[in-house]
Protein backbone atom coordinates (compact mmCIF):
# COMPACT_ATOMS: atom_id res chain seq x y z
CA UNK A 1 33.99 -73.41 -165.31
CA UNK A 2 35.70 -76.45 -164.19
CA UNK A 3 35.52 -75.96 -160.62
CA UNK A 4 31.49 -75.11 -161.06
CA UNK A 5 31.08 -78.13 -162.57
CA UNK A 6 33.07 -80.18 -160.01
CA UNK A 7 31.11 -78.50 -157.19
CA UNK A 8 28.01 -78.88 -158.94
CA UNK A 9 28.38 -82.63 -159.21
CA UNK A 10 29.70 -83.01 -155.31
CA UNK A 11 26.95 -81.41 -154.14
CA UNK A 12 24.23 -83.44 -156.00
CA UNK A 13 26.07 -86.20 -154.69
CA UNK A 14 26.20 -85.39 -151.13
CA UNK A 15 22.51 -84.20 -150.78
CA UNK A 16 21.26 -87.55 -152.69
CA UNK A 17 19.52 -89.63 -150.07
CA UNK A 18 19.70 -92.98 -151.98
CA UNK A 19 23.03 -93.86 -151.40
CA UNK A 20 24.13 -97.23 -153.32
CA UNK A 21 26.97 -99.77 -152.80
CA UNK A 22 28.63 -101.41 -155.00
CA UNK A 23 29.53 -105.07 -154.18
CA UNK A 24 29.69 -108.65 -155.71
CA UNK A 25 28.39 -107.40 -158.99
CA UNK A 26 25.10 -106.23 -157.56
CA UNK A 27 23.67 -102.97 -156.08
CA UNK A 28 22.85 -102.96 -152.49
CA UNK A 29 20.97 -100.45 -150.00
CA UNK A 30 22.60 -99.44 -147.28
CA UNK A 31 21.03 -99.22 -143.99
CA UNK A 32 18.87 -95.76 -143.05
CA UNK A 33 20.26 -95.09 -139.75
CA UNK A 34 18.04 -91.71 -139.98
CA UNK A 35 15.05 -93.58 -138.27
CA UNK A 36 14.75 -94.39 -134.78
CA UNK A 37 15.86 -97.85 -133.73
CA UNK A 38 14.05 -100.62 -131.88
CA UNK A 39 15.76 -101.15 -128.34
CA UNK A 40 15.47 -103.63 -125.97
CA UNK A 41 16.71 -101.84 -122.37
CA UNK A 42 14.60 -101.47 -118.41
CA UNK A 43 15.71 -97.86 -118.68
CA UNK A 44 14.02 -97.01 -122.06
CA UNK A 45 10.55 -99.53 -121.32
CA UNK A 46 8.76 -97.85 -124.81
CA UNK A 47 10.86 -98.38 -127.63
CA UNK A 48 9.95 -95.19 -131.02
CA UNK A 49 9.22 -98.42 -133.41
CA UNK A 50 8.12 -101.68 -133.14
CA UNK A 51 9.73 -104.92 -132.89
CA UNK A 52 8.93 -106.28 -135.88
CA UNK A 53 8.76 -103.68 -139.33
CA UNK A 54 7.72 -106.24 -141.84
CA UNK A 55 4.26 -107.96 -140.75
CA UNK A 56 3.43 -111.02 -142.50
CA UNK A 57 -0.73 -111.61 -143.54
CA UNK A 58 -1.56 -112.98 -140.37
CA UNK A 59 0.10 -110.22 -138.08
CA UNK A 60 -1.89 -107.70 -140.59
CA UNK A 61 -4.98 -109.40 -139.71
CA UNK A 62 -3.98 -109.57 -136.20
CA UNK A 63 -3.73 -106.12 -135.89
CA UNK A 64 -7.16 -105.38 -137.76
CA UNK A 65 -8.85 -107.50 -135.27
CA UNK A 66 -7.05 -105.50 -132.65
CA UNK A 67 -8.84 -102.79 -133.33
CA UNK A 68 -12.20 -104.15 -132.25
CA UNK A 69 -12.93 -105.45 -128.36
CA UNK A 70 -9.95 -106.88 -126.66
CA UNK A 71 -12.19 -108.92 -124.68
CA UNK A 72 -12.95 -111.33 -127.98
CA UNK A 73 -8.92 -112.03 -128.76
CA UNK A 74 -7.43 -114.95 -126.96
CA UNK A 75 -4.21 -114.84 -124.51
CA UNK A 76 -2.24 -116.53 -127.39
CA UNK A 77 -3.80 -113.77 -129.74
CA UNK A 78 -2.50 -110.88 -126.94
CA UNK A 79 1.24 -112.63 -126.38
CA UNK A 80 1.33 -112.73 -130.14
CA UNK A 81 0.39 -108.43 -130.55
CA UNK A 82 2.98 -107.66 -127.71
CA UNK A 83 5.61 -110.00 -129.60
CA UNK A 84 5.27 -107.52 -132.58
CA UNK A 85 5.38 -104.07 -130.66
CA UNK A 86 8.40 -105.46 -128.02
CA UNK A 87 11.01 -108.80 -128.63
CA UNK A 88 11.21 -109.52 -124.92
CA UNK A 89 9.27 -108.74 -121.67
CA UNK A 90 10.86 -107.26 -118.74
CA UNK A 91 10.90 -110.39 -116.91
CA UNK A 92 12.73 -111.93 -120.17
CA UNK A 93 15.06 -108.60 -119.44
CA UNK A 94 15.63 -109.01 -115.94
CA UNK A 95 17.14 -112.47 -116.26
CA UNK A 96 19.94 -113.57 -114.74
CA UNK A 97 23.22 -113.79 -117.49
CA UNK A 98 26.28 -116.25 -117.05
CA UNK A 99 28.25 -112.97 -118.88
CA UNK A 100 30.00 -112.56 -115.25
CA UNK A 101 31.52 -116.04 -115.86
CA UNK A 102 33.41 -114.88 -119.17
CA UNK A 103 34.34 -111.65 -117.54
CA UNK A 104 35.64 -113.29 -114.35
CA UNK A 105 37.39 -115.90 -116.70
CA UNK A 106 39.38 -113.71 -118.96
CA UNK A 107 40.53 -111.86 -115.31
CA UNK A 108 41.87 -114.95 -114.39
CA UNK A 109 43.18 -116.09 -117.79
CA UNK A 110 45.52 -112.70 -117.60
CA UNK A 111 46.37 -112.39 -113.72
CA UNK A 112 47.62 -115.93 -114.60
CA UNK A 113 49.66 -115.23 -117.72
CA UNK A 114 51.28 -111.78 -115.98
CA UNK A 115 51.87 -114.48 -113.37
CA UNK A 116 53.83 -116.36 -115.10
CA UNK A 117 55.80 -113.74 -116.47
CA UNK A 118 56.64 -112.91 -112.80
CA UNK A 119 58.06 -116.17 -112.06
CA UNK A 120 60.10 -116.38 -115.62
CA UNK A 121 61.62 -112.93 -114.36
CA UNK A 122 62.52 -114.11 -110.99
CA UNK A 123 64.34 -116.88 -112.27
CA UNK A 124 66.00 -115.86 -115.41
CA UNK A 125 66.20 -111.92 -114.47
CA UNK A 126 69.24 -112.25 -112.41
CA UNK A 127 71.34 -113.80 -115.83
CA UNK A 128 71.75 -109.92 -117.07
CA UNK A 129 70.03 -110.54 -120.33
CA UNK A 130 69.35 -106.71 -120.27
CA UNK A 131 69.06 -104.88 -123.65
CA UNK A 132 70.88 -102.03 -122.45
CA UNK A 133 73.74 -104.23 -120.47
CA UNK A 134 74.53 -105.19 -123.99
CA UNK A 135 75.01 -102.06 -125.73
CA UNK A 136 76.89 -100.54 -123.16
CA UNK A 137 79.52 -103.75 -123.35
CA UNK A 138 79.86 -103.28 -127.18
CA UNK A 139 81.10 -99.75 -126.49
């Protein structure tokens, strides 16, 4: 009876899709990662969802007035629909980073720390500091 109960209550649990968190005194939703997401790569050029999910008035009218002839919106109109459906362009994607300069940094940072570490061994190795040298002298 127990145990019916029990697994009864589990199982209502885990097939409930609304799952809500507890935290600073206040319910929050978590995030649906069920959906597709919006991503930004050159190997993936058409993204399942748009850019933006949440159009304000003037995007909703925007996109009314898409659906008559493209030839009577503007260019600023056009750059505006494509900025809903896609964040950046491939050009905008194609750009050059600096990220090379962190990576090649943080190479340098530790070739020069094990560096160091060399040269403190050459010079204070010799002394027979060894872990092991001192056990074996206590015996």
């Amino acid at each position: 009876m127990l145990a019916t109960r029990v697994f009864s209550l589990v199982g209502k649990r885990a097939i409930s899709t609304s799952v809500c968190v507890r935290a600073h005194e206040s319910v929050v939703k978590s995030e649906d990662f069920t959906l597709p997401a919006y991503v930004d790569r050159r190997d993936y050029p058409l993204p399942d969802v748009a850019h933006v999910k949440h159009l304000s008035a003037s995007q909703k009218a925007l996109k009314e007035k898409e659906k008559a002839s493209w030839s009577s919106l503007s260019m600023d109109e056009k750059v505006e629909l494509y900025r809903i459906k896609f964040k950046e362009s491939f050009a905008e994607m194609n750009r050059r980073s600096n990220e090379w300069k962190t990576v090649v940094g943080t190479a340098m940072f530790f070739f020069g720390i094990t560096a160091l570490i060399v040269m403190w061994e050459k010079r204070y190795g010799h002394l027979g500091l060894c872990l092991l040298d001192l056990v074996i002298h206590r015996l």
